[in-house]
Protein backbone atom coordinates (compact mmCIF):
# COMPACT_ATOMS: atom_id res chain seq x y z
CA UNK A 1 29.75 31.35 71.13
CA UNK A 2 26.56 32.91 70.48
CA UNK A 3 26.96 32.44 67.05
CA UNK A 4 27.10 28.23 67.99
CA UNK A 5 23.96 28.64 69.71
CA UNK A 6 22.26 30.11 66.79
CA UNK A 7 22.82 27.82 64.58
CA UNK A 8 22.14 25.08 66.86
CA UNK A 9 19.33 26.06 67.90
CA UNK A 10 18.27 26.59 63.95
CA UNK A 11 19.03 23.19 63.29
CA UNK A 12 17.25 20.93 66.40
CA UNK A 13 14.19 23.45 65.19
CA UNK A 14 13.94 22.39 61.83
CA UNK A 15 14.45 19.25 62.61
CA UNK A 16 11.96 19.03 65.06
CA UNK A 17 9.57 20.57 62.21
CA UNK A 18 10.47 17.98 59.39
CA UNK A 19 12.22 20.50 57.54
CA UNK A 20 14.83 18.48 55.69
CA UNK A 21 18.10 20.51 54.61
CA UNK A 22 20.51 19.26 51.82
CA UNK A 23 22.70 17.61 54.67
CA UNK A 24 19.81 16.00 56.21
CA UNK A 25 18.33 14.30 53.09
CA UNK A 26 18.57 10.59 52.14
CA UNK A 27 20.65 9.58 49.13
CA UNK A 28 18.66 7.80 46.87
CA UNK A 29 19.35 4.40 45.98
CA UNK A 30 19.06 1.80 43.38
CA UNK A 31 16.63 0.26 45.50
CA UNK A 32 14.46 2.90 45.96
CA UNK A 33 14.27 4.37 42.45
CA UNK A 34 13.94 0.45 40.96
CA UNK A 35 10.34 0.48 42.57
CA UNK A 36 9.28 3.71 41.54
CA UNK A 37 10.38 2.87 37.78
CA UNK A 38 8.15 -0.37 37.68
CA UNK A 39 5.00 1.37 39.22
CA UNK A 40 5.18 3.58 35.39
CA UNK A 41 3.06 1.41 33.04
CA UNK A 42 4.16 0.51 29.57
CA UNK A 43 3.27 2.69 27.04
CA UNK A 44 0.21 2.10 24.39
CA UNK A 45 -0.66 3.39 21.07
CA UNK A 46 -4.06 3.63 20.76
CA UNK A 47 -4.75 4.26 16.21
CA UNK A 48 -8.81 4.94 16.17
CA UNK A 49 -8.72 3.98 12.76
CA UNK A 50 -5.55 4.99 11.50
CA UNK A 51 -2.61 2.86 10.11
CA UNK A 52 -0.29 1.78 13.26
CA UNK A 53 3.27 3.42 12.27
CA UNK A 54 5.35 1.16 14.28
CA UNK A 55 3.98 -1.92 11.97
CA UNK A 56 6.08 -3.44 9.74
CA UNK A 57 4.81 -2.17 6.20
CA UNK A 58 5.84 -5.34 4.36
CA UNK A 59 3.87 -7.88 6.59
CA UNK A 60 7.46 -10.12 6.56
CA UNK A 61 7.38 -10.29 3.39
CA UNK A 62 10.22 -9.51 1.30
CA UNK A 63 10.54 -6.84 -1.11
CA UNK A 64 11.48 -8.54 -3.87
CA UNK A 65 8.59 -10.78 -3.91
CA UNK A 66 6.00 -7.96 -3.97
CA UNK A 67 7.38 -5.80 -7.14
CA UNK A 68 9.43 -8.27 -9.29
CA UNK A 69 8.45 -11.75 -11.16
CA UNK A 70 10.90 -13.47 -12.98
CA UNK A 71 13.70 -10.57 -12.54
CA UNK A 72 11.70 -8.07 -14.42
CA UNK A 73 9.98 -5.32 -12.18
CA UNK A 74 5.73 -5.30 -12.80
CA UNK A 75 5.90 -3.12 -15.80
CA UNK A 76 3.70 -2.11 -18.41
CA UNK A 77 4.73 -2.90 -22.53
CA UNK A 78 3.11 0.64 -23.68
CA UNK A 79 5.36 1.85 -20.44
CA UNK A 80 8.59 0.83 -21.99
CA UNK A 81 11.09 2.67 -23.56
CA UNK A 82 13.75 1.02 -25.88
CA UNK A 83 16.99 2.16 -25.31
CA UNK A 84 19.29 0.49 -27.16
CA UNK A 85 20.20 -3.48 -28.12
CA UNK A 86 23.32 -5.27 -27.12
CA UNK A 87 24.36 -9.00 -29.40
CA UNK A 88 26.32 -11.03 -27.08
CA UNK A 89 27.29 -14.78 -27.81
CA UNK A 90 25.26 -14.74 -30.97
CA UNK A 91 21.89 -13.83 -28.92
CA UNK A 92 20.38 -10.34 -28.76
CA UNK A 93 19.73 -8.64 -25.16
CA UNK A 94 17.49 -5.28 -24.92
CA UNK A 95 18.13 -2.53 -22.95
CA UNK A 96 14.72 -0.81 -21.74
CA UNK A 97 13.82 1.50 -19.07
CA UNK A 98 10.10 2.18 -17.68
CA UNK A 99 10.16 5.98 -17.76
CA UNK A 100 11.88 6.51 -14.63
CA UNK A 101 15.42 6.15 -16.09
CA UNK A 102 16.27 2.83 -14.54
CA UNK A 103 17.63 0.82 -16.98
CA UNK A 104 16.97 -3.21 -17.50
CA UNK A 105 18.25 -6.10 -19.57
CA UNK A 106 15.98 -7.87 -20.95
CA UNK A 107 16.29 -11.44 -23.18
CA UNK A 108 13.79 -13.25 -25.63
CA UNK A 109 10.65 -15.49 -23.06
CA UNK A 110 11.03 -12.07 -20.27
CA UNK A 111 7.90 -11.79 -18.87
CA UNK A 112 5.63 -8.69 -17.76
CA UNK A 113 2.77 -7.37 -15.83
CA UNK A 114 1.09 -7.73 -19.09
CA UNK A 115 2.56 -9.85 -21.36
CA UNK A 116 6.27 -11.61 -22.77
CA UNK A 117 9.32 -10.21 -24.66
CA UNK A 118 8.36 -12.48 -28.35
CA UNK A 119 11.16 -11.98 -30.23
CA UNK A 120 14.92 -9.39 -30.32
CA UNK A 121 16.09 -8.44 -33.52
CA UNK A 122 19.22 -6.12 -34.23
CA UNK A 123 16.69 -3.28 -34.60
CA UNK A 124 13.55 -3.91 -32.88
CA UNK A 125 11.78 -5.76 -30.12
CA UNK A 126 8.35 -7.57 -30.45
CA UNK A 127 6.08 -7.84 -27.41
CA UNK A 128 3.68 -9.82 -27.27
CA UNK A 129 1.01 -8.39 -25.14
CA UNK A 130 -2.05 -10.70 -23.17
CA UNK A 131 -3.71 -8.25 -20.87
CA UNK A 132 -4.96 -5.03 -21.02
CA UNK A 133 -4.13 -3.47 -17.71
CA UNK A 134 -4.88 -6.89 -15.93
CA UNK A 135 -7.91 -7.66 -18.21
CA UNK A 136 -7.06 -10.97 -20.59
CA UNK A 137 -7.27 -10.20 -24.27
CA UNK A 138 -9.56 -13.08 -26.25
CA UNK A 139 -6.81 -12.45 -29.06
CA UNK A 140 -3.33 -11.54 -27.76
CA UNK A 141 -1.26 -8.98 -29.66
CA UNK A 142 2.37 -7.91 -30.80
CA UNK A 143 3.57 -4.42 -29.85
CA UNK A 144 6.76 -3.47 -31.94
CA UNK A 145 8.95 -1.32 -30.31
CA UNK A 146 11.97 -0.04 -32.74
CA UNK A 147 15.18 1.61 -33.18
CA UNK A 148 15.42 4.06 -35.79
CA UNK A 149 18.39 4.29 -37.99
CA UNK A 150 18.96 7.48 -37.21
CA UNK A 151 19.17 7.15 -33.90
CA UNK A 152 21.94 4.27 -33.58
């Protein structure tokens, strides 16, 4: 019995205090937490002069557009390497890479960053260069790229 009154009297006292005990305390709602969630503000990014990362690098623009005219990535002729040349239906098709051991197909009118494919023969490949490294040449001229015959 004494032990009743003790604990009674524990409780009424911190209640009367404002001392809230686990059994005491309000369940939080829905309600109540949906307020407290829209007081937060959004958050910002403030760049001070540097690039914004969460902006879409391509502008929406598509990739393709920005490396590639005509099929044929915007490679250099002194760049490519001649790999090997394939006759197919009586026409000639070159196989080239630009250094980084990608390989491309590449037919007779194929343009470049600075110039045109001219001509394929069963042994070499004539390019017919018109810029110089986006400069236009007065006189335009033909770089020869071969296979030797030691190497087919």
């Amino acid at each position: 019995m004494k032990r009743i009154r003790i604990i009674l009297f524990f409780t009424c006292f911190s209640l009367v205090l404002g001392v809230s005990s686990p059994f005491f305390q309000e369940k939080e709602t829905q309600e109540t937490i949906a307020p407290q969630i829209q007081k937060e503000s959004s958050p910002t990014y403030n760049p001070a002069g540097r690039r914004d990362p969460f902006r879409n690098l391509l502008g929406g623009r598509d990739a393709q557009t920005l490396t590639y005219v005509d099929g044929v990535p915007q490679i250099y002729i002194d760049d490519v390497i001649l790999i090997g040349i394939v006759k197919a239906r009586g026409k000639f098709t070159a196989i080239i890479n630009d250094g980084q051991d990608f390989p491309y197909y590449i037919k007779e009118g194929e343009k470049f960053a600075d110039g045109f494919v001219r001509l394929i023969e069963e042994s070499r490949v004539i390019f017919r260069k018109t810029h110089e490294r986006g400069i236009p040449l007065l006189k335009p001229k033909d770089v020869i790229k071969e296979i030797y015959p030691q190497e087919q």
